[in-house]
Protein backbone atom coordinates (compact mmCIF):
# COMPACT_ATOMS: atom_id res chain seq x y z
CA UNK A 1 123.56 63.32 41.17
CA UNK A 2 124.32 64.07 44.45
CA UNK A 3 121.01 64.53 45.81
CA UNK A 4 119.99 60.65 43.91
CA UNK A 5 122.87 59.29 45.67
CA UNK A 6 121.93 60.73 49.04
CA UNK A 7 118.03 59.26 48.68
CA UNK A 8 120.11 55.88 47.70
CA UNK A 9 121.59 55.96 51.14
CA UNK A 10 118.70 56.90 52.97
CA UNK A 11 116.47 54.14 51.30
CA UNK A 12 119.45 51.81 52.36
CA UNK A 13 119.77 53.11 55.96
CA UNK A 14 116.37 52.64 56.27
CA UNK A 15 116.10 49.03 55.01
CA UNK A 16 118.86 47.80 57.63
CA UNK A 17 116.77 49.44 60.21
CA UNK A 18 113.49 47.94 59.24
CA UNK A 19 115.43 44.36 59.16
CA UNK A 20 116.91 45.01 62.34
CA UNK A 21 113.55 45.41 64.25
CA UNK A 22 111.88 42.90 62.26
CA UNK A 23 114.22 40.58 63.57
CA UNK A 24 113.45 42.13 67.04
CA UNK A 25 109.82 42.24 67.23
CA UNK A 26 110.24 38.77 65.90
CA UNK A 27 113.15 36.38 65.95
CA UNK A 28 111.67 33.37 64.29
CA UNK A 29 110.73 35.57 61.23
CA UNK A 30 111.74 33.87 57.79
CA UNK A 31 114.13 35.28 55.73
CA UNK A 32 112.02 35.28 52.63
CA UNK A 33 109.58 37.90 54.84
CA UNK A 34 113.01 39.91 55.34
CA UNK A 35 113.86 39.77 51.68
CA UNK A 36 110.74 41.29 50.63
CA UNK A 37 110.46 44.00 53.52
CA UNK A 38 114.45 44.90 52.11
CA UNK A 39 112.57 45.27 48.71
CA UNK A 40 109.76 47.54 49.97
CA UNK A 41 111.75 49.79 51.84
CA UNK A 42 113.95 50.32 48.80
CA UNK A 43 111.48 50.53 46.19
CA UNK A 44 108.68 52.58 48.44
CA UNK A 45 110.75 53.99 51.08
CA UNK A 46 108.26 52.49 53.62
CA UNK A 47 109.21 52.70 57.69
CA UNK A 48 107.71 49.56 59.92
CA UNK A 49 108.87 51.73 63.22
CA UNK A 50 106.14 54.40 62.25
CA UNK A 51 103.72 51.45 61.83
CA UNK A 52 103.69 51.98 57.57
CA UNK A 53 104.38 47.65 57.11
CA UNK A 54 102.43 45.04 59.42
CA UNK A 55 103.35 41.54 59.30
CA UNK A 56 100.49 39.26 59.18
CA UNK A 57 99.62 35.62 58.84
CA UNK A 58 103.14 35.30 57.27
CA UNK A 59 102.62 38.51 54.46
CA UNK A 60 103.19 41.95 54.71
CA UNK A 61 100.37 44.57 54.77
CA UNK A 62 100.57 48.27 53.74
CA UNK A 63 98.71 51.11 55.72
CA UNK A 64 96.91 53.94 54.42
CA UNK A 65 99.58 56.28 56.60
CA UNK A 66 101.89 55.01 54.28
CA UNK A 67 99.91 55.23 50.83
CA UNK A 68 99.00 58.87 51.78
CA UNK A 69 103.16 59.60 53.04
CA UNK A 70 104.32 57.63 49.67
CA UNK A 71 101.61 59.81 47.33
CA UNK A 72 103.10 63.10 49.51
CA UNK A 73 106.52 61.96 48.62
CA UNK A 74 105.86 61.45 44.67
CA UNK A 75 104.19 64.39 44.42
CA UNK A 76 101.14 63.02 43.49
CA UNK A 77 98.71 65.75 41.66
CA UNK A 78 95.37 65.36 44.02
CA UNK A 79 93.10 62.56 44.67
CA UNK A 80 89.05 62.98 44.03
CA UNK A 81 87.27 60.88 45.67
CA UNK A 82 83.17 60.03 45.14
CA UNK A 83 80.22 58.24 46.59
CA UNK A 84 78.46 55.69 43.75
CA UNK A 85 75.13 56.14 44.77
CA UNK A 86 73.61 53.33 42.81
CA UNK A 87 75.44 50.70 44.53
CA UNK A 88 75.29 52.05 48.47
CA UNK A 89 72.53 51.41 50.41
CA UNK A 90 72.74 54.24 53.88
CA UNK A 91 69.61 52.13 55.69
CA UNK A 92 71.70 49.03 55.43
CA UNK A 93 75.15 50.76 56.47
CA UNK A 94 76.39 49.52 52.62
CA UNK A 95 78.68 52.40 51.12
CA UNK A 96 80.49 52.27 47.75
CA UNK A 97 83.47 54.74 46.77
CA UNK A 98 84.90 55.97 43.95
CA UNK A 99 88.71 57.01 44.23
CA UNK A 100 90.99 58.23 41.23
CA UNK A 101 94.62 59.50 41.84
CA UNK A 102 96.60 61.61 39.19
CA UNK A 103 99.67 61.34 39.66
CA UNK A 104 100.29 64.47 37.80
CA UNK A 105 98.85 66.85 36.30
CA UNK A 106 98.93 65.39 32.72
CA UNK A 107 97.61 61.93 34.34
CA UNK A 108 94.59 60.32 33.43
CA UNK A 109 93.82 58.40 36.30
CA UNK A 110 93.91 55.30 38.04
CA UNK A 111 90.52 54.16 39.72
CA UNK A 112 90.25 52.07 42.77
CA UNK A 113 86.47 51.45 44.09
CA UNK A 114 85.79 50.05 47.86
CA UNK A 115 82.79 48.95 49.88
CA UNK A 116 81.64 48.46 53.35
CA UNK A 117 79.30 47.19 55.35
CA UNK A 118 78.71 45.60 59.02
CA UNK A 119 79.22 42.37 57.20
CA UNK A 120 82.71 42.80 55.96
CA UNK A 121 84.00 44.96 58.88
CA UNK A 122 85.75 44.09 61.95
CA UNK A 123 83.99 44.82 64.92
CA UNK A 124 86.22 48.01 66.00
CA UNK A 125 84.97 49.70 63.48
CA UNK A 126 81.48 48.57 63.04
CA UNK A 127 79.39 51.78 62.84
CA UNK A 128 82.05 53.47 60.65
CA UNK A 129 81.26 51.86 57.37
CA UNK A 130 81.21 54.41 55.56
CA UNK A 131 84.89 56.09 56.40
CA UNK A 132 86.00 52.75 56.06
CA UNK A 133 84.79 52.72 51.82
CA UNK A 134 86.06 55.50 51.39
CA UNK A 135 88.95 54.54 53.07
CA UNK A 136 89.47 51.51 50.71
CA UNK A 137 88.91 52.88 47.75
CA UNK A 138 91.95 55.90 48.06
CA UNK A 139 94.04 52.34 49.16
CA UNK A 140 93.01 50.58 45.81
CA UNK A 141 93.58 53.88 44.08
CA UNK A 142 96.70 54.83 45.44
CA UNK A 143 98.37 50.86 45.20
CA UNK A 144 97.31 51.05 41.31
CA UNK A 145 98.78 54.45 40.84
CA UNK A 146 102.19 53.44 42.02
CA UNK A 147 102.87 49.59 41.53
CA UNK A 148 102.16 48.20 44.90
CA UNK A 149 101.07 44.60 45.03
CA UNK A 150 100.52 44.59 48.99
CA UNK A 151 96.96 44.66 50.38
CA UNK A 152 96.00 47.60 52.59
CA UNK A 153 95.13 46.49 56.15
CA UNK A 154 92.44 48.64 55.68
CA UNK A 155 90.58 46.11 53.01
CA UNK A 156 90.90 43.16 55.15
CA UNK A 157 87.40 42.00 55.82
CA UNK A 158 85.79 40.78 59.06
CA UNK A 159 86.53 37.44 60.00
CA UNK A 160 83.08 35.47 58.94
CA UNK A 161 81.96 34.54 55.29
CA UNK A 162 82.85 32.39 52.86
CA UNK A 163 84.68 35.24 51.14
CA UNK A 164 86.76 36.24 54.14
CA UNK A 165 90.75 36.02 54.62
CA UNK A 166 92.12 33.55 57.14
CA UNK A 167 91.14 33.79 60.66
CA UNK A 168 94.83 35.28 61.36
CA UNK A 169 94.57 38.23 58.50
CA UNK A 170 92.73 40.24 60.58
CA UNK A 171 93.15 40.51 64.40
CA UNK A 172 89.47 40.21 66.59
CA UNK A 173 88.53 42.98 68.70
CA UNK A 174 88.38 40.37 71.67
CA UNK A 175 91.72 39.05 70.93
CA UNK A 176 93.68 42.64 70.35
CA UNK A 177 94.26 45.00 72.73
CA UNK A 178 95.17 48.90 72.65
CA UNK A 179 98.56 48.12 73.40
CA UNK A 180 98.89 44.42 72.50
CA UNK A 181 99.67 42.24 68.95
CA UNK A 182 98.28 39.37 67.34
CA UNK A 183 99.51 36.43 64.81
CA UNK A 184 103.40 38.51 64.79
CA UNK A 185 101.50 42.08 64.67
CA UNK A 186 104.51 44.17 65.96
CA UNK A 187 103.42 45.41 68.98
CA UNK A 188 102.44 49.33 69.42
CA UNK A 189 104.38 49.25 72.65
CA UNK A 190 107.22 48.12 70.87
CA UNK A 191 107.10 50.68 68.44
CA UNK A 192 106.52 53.30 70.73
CA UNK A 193 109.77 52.26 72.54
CA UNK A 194 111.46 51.85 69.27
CA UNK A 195 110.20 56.33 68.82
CA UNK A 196 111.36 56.76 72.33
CA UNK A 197 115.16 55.12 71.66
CA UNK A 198 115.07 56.58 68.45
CA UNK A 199 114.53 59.93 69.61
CA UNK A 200 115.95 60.17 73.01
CA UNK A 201 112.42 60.95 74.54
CA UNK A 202 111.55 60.68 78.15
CA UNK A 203 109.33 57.84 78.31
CA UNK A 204 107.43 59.28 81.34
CA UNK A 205 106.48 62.64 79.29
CA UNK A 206 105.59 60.62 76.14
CA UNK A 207 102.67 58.38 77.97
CA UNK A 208 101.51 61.89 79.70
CA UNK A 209 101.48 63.19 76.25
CA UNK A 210 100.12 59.90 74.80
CA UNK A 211 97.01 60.31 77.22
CA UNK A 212 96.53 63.58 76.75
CA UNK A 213 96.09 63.43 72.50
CA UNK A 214 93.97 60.34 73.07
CA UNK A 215 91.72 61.80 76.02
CA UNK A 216 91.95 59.30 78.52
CA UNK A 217 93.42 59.35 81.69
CA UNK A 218 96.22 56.96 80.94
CA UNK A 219 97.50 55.45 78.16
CA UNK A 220 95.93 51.92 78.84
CA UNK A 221 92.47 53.31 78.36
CA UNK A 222 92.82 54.13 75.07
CA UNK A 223 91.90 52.02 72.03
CA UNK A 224 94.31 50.89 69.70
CA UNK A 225 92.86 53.30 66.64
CA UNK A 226 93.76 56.68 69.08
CA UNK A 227 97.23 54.60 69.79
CA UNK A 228 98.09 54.49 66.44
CA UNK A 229 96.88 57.98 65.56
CA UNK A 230 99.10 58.94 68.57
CA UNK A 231 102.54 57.24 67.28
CA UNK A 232 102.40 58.52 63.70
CA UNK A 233 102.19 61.55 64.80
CA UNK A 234 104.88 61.68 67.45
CA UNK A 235 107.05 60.33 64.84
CA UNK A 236 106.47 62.98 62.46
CA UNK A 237 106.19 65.77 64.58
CA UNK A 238 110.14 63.93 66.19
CA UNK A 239 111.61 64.36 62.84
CA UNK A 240 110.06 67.28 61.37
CA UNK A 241 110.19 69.58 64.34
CA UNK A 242 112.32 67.71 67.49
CA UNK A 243 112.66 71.30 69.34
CA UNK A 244 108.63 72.05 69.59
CA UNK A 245 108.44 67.87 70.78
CA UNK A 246 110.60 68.19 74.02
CA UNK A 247 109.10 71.66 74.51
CA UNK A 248 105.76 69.94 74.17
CA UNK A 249 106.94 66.62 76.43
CA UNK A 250 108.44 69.42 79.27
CA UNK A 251 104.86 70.80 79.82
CA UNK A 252 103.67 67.46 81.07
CA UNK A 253 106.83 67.61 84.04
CA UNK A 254 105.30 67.79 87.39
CA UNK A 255 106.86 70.74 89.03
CA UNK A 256 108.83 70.11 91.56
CA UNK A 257 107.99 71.73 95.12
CA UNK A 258 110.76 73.93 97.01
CA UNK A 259 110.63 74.06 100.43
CA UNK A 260 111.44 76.87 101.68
């Protein structure tokens, strides 16, 4: 009981906070949009400072960071995932996946399929169609397995086609930057800030780190994907082991020079 009524809290704690910066990365946000991110957090336990909740064109979007952390947190039984031959096409960059999560070990299965191709792919990631199928389908899978109405940003489509989502779904590769937002995207500045408050990080060490894990001389140089891979995991690596961070963020201090 005890144990119930401390996850109660924690689910709680963390909805105020993801209201709280909602309202921060965006003061004209409706409340309805608040309502409903109060209702994720507490049903899925989902964090919009690690980046698990985007706000787009007026809806929230799940990511598949957050699937995959939810799925860890259920204890979900394993996840098989497999090409369907008959419907990809490798000369003309068309994949199709098969994904089916068991959510134990007794489960039967719930099936999500996705699909790829340079037509229904932004162009960031143009090239990677494949990844990206496979990608989808664990998303589908993973949102049938455990109730979740949201889309994935993952499945949006490119922004051309009869079939595609409003121009603002889905941010352009001309109009986004590495560090920038789009159409009320929170910001990955912002929620690298939001890690660095959080944690009581020294902002100086965490862009020398930043650049380092992306390869690039600076932070600005890096694309947004390597950004994002960058902030998940300096917020799990800040909650699961803070001690090995800061020794980690010291080794990018200049050394200061004695004179003697």
């Amino acid at each position: 009981m005890k144990s119930q009524n401390g996850a109660t809290r924690r689910l709680k704690n963390l909805a105020r906070q993801n209201v709280r910066l909602a309202r921060r990365l965006d003061t004209g946000r409706p409340p309805s949009a608040l309502d409903q991110l109060r209702d994720l957090t507490l049903n899925f336990g989902f964090s919009l400072a690690t980046g698990e909740l985007l706000h787009l064109n007026g809806g929230w979007y799940v990511t598949h960071a957050a699937l995959l952390r939810l799925a860890s947190r259920r204890h979900c039984a394993g996840i098989q995932v497999e090409q369907v031959d008959q419907s990809s096409d490798p000369l003309a960059g068309r994949w199709v996946f098969k994904a089916t999560v068991y959510k134990s070990p007794s489960s039967k299965g719930f099936v999500g399929y996705g699909d790829a191709d340079p037509s229904n792919v932004s162009l960031m990631v143009q090239g990677a169609e494949l990844r990206v199928a496979e990608t989808r389908a664990v998303n589908r899978a993973l949102r049938k397995a455990y109730g979740i109405g949201l889309c994935s940003v993952e499945e949006l489509g490119s922004l051309s086609g009869p079939w595609a989502p409003a121009k603002s779904h889905e941010p352009s590769a001309k109009s986004l930057s590495a560090n920038g937002s789009n159409n009320g995207q929170p910001r990955l500045r912002d929620r690298l800030c939001v890690l660095i408050r959080q944690h009581n990080l020294d902002p100086i060490l965490v862009k020398a780190y930043a650049a380092d894990f992306c390869g690039t001389s600076s932070l600005k140089e890096a694309n947004r994907e390597l950004v994002e891979s960058f902030i998940s995991h300096l917020a799990t690596i800040a909650k699961e082991n803070k001690d090995g961070l800061i020794c980690k963020l010291n080794s990018y201090a200049q050394p200061v020079e004695v004179k003697l």
